[in-house]
Protein backbone atom coordinates (compact mmCIF):
# COMPACT_ATOMS: atom_id res chain seq x y z
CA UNK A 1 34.72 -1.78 -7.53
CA UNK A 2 34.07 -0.53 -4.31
CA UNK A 3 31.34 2.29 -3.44
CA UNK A 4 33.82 4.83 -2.64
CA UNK A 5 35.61 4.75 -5.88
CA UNK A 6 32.16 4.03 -8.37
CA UNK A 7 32.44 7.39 -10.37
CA UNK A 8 29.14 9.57 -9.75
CA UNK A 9 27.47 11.94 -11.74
CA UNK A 10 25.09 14.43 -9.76
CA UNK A 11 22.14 16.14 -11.61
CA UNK A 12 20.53 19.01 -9.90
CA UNK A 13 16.89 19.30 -9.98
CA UNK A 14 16.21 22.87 -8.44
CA UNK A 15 12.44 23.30 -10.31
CA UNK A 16 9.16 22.33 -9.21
CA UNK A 17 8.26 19.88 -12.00
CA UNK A 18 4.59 20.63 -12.96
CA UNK A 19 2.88 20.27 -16.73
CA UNK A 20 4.14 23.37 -18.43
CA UNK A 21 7.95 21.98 -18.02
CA UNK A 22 7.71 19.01 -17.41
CA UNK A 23 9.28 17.65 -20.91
CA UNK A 24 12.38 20.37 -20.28
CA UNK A 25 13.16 18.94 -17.45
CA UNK A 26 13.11 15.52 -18.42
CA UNK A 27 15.00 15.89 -21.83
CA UNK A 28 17.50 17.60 -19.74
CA UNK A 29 17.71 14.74 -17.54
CA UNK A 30 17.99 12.63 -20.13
CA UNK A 31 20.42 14.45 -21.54
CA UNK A 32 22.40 14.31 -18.88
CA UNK A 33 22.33 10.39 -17.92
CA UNK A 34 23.12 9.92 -21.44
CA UNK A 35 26.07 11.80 -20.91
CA UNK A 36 27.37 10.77 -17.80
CA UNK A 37 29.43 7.94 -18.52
CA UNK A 38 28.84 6.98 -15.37
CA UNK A 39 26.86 4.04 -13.45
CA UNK A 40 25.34 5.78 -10.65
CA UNK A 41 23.80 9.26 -10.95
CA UNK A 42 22.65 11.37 -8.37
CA UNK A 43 19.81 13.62 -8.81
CA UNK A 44 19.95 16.44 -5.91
CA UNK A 45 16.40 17.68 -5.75
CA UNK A 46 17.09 21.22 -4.39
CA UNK A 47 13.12 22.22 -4.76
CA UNK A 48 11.07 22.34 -1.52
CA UNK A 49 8.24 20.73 -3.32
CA UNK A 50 7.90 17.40 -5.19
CA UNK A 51 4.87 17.15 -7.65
CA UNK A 52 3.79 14.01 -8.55
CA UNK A 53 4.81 15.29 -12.01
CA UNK A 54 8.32 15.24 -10.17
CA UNK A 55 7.73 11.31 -8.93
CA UNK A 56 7.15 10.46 -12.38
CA UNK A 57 9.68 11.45 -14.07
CA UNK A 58 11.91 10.37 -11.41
CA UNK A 59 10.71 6.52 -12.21
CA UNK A 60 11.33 7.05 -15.82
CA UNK A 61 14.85 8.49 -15.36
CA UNK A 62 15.06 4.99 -13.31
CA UNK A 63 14.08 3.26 -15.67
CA UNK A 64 16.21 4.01 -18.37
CA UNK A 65 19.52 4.00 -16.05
CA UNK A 66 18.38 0.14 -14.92
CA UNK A 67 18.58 -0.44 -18.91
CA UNK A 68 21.58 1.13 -19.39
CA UNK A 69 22.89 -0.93 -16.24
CA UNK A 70 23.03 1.73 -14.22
CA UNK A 71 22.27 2.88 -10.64
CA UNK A 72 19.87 6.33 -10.27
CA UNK A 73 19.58 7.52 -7.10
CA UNK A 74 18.43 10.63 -5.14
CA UNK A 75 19.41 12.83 -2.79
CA UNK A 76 16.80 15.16 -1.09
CA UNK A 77 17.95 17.63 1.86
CA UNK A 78 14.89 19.09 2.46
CA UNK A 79 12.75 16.94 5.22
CA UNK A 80 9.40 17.83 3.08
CA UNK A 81 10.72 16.88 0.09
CA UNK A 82 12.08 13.08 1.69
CA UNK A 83 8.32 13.21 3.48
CA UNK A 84 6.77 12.67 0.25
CA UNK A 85 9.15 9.77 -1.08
CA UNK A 86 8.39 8.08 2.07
CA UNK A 87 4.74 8.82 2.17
CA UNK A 88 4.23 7.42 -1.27
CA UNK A 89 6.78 4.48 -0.60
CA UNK A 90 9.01 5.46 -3.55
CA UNK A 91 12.20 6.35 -0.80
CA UNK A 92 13.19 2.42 -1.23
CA UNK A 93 12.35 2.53 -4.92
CA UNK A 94 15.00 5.58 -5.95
CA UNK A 95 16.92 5.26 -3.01
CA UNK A 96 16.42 8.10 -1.35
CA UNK A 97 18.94 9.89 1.29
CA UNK A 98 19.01 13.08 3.00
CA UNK A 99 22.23 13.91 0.90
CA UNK A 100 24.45 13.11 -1.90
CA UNK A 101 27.00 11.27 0.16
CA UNK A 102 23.85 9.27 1.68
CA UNK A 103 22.76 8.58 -1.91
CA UNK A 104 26.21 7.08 -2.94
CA UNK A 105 26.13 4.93 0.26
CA UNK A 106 22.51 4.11 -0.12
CA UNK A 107 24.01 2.61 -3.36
CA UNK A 108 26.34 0.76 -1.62
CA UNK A 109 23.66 -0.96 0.04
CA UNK A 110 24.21 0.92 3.23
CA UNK A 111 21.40 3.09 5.31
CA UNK A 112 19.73 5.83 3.56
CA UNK A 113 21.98 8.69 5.69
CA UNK A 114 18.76 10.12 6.98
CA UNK A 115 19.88 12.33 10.67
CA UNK A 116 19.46 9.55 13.13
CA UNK A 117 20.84 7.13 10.26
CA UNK A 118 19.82 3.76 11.06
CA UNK A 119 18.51 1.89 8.27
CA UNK A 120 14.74 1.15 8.80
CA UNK A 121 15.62 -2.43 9.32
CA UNK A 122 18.05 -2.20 11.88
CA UNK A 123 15.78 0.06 14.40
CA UNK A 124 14.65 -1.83 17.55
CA UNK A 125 10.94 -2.46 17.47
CA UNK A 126 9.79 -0.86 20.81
CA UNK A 127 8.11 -3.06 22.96
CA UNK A 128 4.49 -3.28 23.80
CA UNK A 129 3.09 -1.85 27.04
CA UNK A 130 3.72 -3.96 30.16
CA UNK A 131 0.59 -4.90 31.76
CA UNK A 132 -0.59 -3.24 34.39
CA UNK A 133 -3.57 -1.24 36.79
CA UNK A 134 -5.32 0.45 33.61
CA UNK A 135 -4.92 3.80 33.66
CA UNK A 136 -7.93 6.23 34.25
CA UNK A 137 -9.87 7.48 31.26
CA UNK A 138 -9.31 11.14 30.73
CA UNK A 139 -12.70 12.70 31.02
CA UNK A 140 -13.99 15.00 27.69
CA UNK A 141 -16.33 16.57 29.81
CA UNK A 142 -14.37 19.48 30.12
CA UNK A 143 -14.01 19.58 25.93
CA UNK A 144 -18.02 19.84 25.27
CA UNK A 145 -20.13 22.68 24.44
CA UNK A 146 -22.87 23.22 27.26
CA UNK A 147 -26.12 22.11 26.37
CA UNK A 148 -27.50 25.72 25.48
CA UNK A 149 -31.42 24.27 24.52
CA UNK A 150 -32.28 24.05 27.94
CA UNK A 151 -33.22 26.70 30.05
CA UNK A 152 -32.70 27.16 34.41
């Protein structure tokens, strides 16, 4: 079945996961994937902020869609939100894309539909300086405090 006719279920997550409702959320989830019929689901995390509490239960939700044979992954619009899957290396892991459609095609195996949208692996690497005359230190002279202990 091709990636542009895999039914997909999409599962908002508009609330800052933290302690207090943390098990809501995930029994909603839950819910939800149970529900869904479907082999790939989508959560759209909408918040501006992901907790670790978020990351978590993220990875469980992943967990029990690879059992069911199923794909989870996640679609997250807002550049802070994708900062901290990538900073924590977990934007490989769920599959992360700057939006739904990116999700369903990072699914597919294609790039992660990030602005820019090259898949990490297909970037150039940039070159490393040509030698050459070194260039002049910049002095830090100008960046110190004067020496106010001695006196004229």
């Amino acid at each position: 079945m091709s990636a542009d006719r895999t039914p997909v279920t999409v599962v908002p997550l508009d609330v800052i996961v933290d302690p207090e409702n943390e098990e809501t959320v995930e029994a909603e989830l839950r819910a939800l994937q149970a529900g869904a019929g479907t082999s790939v689901v989508v959560v759209h995390v909408r918040a501006r902020v992901v907790t670790p509490r978020a990351l978590h239960l993220l990875l469980r939700a992943r967990e029990r869609a690879a059992a069911a044979g199923g794909i989870l992954c996640v679609a997250a619009p807002g550049p802070s939100a994708r900062r901290v899957f990538h900073l924590t290396g977990l934007s490989r892991v769920l599959r992360v894309a700057a939006t739904v459609t990116g999700a369903v095609r990072r699914h597919a195996g294609a790039g992660c539909g990030h602005p820019g949208g090259a898949s990490p692996r297909s970037r150039a690497i940039p070159s490393p300086r040509r030698p050459g005359p070194p260039r002049p230190a910049r002095s830090l002279s100008r960046l110190a405090r004067p020496d106010r202990t001695r006196r004229p």
